[in-house]
PDB file of N, CA and C in Angstrom:
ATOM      1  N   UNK A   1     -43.798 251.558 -73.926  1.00  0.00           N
ATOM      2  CA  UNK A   1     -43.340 252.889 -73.597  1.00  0.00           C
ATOM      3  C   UNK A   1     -44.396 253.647 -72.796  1.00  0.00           C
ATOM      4  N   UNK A   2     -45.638 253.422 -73.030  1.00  0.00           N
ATOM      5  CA  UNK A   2     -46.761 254.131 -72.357  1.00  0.00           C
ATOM      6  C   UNK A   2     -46.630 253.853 -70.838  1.00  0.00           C
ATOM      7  N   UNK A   3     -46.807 252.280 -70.815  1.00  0.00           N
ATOM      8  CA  UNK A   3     -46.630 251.829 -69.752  1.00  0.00           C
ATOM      9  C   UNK A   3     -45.238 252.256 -68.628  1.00  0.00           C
ATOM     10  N   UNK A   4     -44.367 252.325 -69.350  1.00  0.00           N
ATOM     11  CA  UNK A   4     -43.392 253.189 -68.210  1.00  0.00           C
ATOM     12  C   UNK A   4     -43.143 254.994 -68.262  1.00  0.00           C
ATOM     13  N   UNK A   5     -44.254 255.397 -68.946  1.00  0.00           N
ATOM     14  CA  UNK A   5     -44.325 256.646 -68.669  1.00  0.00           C
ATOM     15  C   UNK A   5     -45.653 256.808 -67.395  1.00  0.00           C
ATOM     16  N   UNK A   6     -46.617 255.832 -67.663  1.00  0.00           N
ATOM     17  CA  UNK A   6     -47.318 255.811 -66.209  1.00  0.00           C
ATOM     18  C   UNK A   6     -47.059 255.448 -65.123  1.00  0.00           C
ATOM     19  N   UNK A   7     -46.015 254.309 -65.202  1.00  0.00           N
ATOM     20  CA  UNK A   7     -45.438 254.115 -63.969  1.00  0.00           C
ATOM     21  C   UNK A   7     -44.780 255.007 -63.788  1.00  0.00           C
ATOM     22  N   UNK A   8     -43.954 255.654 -64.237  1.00  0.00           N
ATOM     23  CA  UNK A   8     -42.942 257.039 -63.829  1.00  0.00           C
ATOM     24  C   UNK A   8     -44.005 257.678 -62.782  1.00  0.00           C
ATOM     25  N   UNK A   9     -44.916 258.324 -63.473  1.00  0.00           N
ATOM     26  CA  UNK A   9     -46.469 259.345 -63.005  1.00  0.00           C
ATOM     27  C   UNK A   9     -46.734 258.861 -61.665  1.00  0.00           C
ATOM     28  N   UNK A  10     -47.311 257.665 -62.018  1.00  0.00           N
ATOM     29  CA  UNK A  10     -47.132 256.803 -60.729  1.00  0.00           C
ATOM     30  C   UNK A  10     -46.534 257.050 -59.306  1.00  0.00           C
ATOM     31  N   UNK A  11     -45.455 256.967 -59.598  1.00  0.00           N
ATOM     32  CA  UNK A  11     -44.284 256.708 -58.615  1.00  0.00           C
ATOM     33  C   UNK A  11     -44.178 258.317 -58.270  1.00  0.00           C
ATOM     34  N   UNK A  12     -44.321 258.835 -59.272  1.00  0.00           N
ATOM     35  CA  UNK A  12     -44.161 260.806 -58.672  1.00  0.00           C
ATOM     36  C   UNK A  12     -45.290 261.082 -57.710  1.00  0.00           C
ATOM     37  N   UNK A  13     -46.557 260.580 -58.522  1.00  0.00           N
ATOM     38  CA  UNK A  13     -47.768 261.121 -57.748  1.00  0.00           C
ATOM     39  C   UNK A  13     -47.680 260.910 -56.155  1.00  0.00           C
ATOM     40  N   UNK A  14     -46.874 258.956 -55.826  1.00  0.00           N
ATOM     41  CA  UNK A  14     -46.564 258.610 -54.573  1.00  0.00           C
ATOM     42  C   UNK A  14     -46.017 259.279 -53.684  1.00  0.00           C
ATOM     43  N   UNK A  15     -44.631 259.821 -54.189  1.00  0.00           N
ATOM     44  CA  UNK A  15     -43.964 260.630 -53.193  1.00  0.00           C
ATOM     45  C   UNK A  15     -44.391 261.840 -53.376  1.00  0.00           C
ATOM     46  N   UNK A  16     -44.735 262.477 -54.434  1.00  0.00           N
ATOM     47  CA  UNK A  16     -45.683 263.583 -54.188  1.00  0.00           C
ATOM     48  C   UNK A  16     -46.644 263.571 -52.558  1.00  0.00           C
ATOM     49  N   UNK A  17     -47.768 262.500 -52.569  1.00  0.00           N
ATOM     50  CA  UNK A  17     -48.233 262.483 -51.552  1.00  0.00           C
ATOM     51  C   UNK A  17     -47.891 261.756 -50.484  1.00  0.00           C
ATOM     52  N   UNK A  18     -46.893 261.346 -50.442  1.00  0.00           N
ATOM     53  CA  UNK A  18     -45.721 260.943 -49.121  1.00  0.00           C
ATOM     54  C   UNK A  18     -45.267 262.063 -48.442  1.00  0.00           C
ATOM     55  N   UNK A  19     -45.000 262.726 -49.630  1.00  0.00           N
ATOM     56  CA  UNK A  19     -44.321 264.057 -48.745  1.00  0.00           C
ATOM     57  C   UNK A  19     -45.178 265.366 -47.987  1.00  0.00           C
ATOM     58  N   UNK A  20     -46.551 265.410 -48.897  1.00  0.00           N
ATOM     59  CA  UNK A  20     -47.271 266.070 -48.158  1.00  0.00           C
ATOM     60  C   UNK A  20     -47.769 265.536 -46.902  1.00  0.00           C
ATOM     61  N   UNK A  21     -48.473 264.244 -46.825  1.00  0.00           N
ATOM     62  CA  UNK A  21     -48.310 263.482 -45.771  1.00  0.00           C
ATOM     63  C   UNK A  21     -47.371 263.973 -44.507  1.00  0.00           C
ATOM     64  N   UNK A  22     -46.468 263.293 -44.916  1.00  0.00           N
ATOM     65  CA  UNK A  22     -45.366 263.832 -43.928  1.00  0.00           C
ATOM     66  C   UNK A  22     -44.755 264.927 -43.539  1.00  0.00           C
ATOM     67  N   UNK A  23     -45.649 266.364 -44.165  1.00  0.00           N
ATOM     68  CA  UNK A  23     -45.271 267.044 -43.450  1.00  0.00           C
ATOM     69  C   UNK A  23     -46.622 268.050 -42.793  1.00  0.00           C
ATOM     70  N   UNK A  24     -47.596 267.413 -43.019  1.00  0.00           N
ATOM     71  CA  UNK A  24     -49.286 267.724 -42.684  1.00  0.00           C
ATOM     72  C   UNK A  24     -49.108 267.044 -41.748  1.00  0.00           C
ATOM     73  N   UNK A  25     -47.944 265.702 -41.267  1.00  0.00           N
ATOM     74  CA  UNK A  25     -48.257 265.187 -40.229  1.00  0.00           C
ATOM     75  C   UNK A  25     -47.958 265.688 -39.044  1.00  0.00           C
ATOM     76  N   UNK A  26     -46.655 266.637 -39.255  1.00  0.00           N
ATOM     77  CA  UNK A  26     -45.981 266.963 -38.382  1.00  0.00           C
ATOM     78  C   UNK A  26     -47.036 268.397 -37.483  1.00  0.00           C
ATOM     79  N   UNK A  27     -46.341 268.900 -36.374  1.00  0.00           N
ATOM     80  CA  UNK A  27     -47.519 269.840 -36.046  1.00  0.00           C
ATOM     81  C   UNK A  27     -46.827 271.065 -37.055  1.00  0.00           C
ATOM     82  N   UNK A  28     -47.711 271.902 -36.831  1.00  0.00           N
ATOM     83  CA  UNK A  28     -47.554 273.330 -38.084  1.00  0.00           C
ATOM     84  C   UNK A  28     -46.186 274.143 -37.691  1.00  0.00           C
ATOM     85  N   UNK A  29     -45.793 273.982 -36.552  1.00  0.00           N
ATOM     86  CA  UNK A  29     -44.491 274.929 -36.256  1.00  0.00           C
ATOM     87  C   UNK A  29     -43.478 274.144 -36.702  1.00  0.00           C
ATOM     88  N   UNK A  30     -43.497 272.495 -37.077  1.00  0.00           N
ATOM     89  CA  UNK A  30     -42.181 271.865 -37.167  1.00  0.00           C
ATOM     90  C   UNK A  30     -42.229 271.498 -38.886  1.00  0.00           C
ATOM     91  N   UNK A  31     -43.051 272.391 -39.643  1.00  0.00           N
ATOM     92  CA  UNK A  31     -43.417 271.917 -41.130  1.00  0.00           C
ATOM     93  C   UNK A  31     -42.411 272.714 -41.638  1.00  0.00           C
ATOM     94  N   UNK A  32     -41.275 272.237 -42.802  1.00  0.00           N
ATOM     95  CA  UNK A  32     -40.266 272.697 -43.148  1.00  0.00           C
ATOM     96  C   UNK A  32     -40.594 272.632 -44.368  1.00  0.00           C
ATOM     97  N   UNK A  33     -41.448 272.059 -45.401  1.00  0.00           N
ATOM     98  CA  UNK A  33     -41.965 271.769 -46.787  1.00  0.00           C
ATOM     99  C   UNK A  33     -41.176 271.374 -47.563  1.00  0.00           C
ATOM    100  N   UNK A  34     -39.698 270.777 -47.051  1.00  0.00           N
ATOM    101  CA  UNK A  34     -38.662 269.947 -47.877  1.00  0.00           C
ATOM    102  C   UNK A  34     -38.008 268.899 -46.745  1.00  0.00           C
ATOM    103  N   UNK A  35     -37.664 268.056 -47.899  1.00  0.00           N
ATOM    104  CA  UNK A  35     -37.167 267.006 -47.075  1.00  0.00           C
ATOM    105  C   UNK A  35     -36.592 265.830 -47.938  1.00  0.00           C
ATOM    106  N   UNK A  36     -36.896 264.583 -47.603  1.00  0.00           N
ATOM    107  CA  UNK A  36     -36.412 263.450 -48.900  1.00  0.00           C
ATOM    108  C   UNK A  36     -37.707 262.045 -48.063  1.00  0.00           C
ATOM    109  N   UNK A  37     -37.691 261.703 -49.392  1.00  0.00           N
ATOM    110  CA  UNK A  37     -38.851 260.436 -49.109  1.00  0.00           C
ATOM    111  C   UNK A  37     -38.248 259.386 -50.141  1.00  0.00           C
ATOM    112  N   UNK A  38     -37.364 258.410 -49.460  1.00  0.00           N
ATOM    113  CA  UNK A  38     -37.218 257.813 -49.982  1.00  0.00           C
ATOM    114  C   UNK A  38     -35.517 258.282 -50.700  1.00  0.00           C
ATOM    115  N   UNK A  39     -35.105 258.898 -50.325  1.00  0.00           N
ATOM    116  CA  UNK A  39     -33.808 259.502 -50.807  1.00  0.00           C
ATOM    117  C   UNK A  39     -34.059 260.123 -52.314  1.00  0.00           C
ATOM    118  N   UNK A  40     -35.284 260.584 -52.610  1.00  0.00           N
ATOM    119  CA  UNK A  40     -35.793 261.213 -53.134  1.00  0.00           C
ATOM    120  C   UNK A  40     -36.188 262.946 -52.966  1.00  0.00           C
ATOM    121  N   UNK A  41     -34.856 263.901 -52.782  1.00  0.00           N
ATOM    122  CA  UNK A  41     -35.527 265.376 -52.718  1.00  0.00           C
ATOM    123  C   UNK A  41     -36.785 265.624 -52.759  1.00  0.00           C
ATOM    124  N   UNK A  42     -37.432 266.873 -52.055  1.00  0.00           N
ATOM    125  CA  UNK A  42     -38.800 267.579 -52.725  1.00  0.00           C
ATOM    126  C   UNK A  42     -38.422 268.671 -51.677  1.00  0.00           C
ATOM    127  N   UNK A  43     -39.122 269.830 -52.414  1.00  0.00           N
ATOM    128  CA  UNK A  43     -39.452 271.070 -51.778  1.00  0.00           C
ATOM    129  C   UNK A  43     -40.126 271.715 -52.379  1.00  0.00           C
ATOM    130  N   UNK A  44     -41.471 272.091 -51.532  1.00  0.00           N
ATOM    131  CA  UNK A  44     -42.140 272.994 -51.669  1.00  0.00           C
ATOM    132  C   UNK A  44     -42.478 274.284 -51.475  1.00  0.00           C
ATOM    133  N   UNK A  45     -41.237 274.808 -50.907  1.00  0.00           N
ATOM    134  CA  UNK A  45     -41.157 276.215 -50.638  1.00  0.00           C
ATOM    135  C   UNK A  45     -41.474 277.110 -52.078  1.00  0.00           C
ATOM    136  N   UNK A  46     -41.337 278.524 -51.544  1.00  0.00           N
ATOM    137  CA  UNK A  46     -41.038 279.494 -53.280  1.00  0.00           C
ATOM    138  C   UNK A  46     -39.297 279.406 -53.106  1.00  0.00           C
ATOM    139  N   UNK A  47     -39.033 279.333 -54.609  1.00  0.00           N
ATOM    140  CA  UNK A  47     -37.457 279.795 -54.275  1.00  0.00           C
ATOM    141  C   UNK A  47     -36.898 280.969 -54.784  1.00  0.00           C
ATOM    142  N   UNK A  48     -35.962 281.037 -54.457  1.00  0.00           N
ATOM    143  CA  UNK A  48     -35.777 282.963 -54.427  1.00  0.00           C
ATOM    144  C   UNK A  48     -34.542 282.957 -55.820  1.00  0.00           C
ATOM    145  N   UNK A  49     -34.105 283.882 -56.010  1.00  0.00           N
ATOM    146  CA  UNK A  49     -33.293 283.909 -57.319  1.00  0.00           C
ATOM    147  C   UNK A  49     -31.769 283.033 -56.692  1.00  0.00           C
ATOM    148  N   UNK A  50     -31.689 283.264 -55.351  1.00  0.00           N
ATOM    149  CA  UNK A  50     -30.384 282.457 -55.166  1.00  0.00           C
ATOM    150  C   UNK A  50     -30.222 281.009 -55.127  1.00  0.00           C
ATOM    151  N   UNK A  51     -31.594 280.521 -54.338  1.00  0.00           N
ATOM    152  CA  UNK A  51     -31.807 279.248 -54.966  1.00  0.00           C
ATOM    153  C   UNK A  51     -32.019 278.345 -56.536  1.00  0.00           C
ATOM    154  N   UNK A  52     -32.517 279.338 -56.634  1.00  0.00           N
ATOM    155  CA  UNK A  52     -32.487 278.786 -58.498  1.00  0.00           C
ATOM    156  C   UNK A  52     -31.561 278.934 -59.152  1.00  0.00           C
ATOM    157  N   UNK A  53     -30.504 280.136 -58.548  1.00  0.00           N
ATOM    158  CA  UNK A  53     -28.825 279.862 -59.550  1.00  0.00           C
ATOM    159  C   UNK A  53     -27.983 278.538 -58.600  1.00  0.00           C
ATOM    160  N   UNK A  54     -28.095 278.471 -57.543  1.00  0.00           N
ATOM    161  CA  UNK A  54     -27.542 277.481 -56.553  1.00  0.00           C
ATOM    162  C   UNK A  54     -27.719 276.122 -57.137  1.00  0.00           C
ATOM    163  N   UNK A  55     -29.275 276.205 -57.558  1.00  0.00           N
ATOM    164  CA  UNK A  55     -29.297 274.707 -58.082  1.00  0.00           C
ATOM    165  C   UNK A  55     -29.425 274.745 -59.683  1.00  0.00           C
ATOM    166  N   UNK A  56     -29.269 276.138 -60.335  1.00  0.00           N
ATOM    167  CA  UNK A  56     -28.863 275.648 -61.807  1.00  0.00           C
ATOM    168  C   UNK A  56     -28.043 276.413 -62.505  1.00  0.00           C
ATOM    169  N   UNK A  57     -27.201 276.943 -62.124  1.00  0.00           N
ATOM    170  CA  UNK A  57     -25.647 276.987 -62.223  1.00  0.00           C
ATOM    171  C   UNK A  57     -24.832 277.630 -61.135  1.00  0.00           C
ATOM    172  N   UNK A  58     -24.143 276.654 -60.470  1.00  0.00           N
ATOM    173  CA  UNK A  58     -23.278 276.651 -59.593  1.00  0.00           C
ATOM    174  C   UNK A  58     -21.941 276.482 -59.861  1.00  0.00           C
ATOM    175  N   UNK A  59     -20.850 277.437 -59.928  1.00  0.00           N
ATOM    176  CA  UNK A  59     -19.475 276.517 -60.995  1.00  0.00           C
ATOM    177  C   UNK A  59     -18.781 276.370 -59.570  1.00  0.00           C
ATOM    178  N   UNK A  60     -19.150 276.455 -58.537  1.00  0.00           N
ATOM    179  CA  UNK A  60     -18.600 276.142 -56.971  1.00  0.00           C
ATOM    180  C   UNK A  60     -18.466 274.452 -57.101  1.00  0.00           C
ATOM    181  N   UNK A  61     -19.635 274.209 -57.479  1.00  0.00           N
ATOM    182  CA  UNK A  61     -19.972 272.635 -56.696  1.00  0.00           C
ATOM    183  C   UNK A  61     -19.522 272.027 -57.987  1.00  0.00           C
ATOM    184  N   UNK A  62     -19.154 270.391 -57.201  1.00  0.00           N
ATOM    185  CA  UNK A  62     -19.090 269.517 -58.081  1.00  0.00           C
ATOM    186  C   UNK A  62     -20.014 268.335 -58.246  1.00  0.00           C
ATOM    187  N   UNK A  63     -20.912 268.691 -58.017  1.00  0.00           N
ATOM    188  CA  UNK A  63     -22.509 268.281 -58.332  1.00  0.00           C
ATOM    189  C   UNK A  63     -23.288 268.367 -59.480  1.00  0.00           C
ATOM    190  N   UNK A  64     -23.295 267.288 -60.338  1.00  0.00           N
ATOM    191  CA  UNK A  64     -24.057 267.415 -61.325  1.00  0.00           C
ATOM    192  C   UNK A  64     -25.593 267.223 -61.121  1.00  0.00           C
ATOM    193  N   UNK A  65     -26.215 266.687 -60.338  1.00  0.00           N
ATOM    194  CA  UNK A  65     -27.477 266.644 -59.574  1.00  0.00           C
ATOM    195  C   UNK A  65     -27.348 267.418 -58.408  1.00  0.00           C
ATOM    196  N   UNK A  66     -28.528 268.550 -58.299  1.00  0.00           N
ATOM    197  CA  UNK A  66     -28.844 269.262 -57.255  1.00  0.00           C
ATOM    198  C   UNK A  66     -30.157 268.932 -56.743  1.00  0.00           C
ATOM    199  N   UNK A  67     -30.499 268.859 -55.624  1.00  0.00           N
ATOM    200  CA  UNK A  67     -31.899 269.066 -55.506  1.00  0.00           C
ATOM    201  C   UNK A  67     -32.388 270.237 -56.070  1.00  0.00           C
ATOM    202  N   UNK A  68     -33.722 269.685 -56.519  1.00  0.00           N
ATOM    203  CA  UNK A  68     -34.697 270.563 -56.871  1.00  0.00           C
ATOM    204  C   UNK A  68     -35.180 271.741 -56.164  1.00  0.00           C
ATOM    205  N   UNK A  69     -35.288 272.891 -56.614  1.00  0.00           N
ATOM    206  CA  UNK A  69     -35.374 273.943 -55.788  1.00  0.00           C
ATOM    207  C   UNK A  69     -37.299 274.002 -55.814  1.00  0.00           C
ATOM    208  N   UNK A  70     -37.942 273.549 -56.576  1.00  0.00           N
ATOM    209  CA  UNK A  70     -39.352 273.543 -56.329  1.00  0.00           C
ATOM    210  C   UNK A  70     -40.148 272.157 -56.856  1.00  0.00           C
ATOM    211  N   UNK A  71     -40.333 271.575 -56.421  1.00  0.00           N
ATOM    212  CA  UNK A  71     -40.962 269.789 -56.564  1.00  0.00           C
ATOM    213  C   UNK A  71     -40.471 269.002 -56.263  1.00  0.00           C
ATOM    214  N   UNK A  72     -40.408 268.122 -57.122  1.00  0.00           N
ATOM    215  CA  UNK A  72     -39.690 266.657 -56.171  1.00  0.00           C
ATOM    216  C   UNK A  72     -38.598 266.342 -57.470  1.00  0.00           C
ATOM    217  N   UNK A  73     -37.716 265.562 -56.867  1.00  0.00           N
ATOM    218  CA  UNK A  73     -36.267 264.912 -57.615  1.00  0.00           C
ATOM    219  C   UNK A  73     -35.120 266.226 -57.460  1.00  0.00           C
ATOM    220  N   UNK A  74     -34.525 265.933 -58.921  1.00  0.00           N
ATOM    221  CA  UNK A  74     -33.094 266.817 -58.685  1.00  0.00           C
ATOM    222  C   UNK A  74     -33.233 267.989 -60.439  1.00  0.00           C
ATOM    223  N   UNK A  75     -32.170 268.770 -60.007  1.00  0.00           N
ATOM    224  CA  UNK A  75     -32.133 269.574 -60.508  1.00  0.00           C
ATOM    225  C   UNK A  75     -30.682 269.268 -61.722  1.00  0.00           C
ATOM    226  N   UNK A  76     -30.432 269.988 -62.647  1.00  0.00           N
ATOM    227  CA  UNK A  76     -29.226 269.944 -63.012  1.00  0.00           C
ATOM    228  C   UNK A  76     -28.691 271.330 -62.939  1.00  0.00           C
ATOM    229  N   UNK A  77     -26.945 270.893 -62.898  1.00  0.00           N
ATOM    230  CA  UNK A  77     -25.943 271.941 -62.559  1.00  0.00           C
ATOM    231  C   UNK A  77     -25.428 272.090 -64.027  1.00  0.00           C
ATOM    232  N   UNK A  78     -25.948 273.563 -64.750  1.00  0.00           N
ATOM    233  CA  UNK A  78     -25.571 273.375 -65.940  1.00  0.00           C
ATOM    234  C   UNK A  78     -24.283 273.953 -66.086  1.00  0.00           C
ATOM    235  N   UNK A  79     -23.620 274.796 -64.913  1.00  0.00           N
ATOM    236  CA  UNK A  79     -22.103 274.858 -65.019  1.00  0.00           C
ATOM    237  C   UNK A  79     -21.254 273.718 -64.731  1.00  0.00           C
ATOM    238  N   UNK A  80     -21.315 272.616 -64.061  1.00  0.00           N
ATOM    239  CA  UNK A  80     -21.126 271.411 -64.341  1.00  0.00           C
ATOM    240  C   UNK A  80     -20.978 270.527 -65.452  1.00  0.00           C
ATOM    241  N   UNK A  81     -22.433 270.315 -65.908  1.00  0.00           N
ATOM    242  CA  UNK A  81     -22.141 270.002 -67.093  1.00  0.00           C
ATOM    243  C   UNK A  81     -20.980 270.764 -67.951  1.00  0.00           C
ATOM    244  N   UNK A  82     -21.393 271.930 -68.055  1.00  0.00           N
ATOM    245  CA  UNK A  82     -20.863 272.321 -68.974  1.00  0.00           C
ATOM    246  C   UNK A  82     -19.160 272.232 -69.472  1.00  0.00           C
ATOM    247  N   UNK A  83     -18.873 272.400 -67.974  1.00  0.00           N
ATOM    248  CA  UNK A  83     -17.211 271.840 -67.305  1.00  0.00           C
ATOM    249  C   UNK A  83     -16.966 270.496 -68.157  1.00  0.00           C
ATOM    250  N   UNK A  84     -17.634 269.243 -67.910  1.00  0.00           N
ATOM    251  CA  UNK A  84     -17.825 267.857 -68.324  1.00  0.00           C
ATOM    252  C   UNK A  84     -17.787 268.176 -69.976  1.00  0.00           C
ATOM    253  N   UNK A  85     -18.293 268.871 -70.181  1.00  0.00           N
ATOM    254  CA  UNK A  85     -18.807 269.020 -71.873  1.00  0.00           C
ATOM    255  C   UNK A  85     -17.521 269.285 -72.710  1.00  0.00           C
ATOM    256  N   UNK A  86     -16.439 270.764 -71.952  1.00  0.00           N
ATOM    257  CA  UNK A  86     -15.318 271.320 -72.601  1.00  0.00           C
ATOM    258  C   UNK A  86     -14.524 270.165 -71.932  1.00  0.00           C
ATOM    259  N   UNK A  87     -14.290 269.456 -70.839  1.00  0.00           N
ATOM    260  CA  UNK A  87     -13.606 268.644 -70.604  1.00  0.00           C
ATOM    261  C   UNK A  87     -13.121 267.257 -71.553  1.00  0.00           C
ATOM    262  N   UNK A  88     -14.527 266.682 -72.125  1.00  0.00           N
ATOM    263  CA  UNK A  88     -14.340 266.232 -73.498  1.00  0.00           C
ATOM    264  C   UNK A  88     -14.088 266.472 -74.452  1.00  0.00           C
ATOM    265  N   UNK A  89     -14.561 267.632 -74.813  1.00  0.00           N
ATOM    266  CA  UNK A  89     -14.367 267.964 -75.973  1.00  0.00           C
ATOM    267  C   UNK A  89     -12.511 267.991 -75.978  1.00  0.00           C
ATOM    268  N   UNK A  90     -11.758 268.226 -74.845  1.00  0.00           N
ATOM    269  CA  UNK A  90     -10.606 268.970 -75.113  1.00  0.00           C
ATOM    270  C   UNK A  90     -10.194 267.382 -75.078  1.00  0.00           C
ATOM    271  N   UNK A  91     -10.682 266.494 -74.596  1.00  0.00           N
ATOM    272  CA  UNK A  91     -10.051 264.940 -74.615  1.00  0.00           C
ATOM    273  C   UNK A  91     -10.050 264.640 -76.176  1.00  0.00           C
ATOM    274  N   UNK A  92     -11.009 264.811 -76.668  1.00  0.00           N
ATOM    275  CA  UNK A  92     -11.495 264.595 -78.399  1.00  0.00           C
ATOM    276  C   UNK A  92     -10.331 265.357 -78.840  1.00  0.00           C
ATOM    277  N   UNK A  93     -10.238 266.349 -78.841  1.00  0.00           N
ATOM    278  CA  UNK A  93      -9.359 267.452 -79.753  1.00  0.00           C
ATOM    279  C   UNK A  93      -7.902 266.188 -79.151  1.00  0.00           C
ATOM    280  N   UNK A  94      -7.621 266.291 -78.368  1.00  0.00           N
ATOM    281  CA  UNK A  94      -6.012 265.408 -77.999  1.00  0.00           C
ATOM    282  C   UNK A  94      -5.913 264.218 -78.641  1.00  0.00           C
ATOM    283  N   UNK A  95      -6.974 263.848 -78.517  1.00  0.00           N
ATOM    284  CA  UNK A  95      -7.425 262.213 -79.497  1.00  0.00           C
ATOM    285  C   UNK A  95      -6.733 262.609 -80.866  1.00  0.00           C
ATOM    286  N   UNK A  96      -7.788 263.665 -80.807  1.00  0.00           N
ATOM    287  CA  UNK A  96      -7.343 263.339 -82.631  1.00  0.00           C
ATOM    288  C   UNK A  96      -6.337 264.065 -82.902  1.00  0.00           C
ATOM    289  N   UNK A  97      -4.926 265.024 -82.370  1.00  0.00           N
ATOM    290  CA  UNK A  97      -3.907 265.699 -82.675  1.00  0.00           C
ATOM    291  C   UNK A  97      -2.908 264.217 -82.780  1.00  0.00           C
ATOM    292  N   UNK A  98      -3.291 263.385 -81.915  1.00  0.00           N
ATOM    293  CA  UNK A  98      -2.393 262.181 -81.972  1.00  0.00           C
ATOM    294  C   UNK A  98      -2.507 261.502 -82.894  1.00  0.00           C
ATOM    295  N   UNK A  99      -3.131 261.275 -83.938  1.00  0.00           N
ATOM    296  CA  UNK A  99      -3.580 260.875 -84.609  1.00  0.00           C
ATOM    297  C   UNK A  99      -3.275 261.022 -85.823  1.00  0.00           C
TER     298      UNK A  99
END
């Protein structure tokens, strides 16, 4: 278990510095501080209150993974889920009226 919690670390620290890389590489007017490495999200911008409800509760989208509004990977859509959550539950409740 240790061992694949360092490889996890690992593998973050990589695209961590993939992505700075790649965008230290670029010249300073074309640096956007998000992007994907590896089909892996990251952004390093600040995010503003609309981004942080955008990527953690959105009942628009049907996206249960959002990108991350500050680091690397994805975010969750907890109005999504939550949709998924009463969606079962109401499957359970039918289950068992038949029953």
């Amino acid at each position: 278990m240790k061992f694949l919690l360092r490889l996890f670390q690992m593998v973050a620290l990589l695209i961590f510095v993939q992505a700075l890389r790649e965008q230290l590489g670029r010249p300073p007017e074309e640096r956007t501080w998000h992007g994907r490495i590896w089909l892996i999200p990251y952004d390093f911008r600040l995010p503003t209150l609309g981004t942080l409800r955008d990527a953690y509760w959105n009942p628009d989208s049907e996206r249960l993974f959002t990108d991350r509004v500050l680091g690397i990977g994805w975010a969750l859509n907890f109005a999504h889920l939550l949709r998924i959550v009463n969606e079962l539950r109401d499957q359970a409740r039918a289950m068992n009226a038949e029953v």
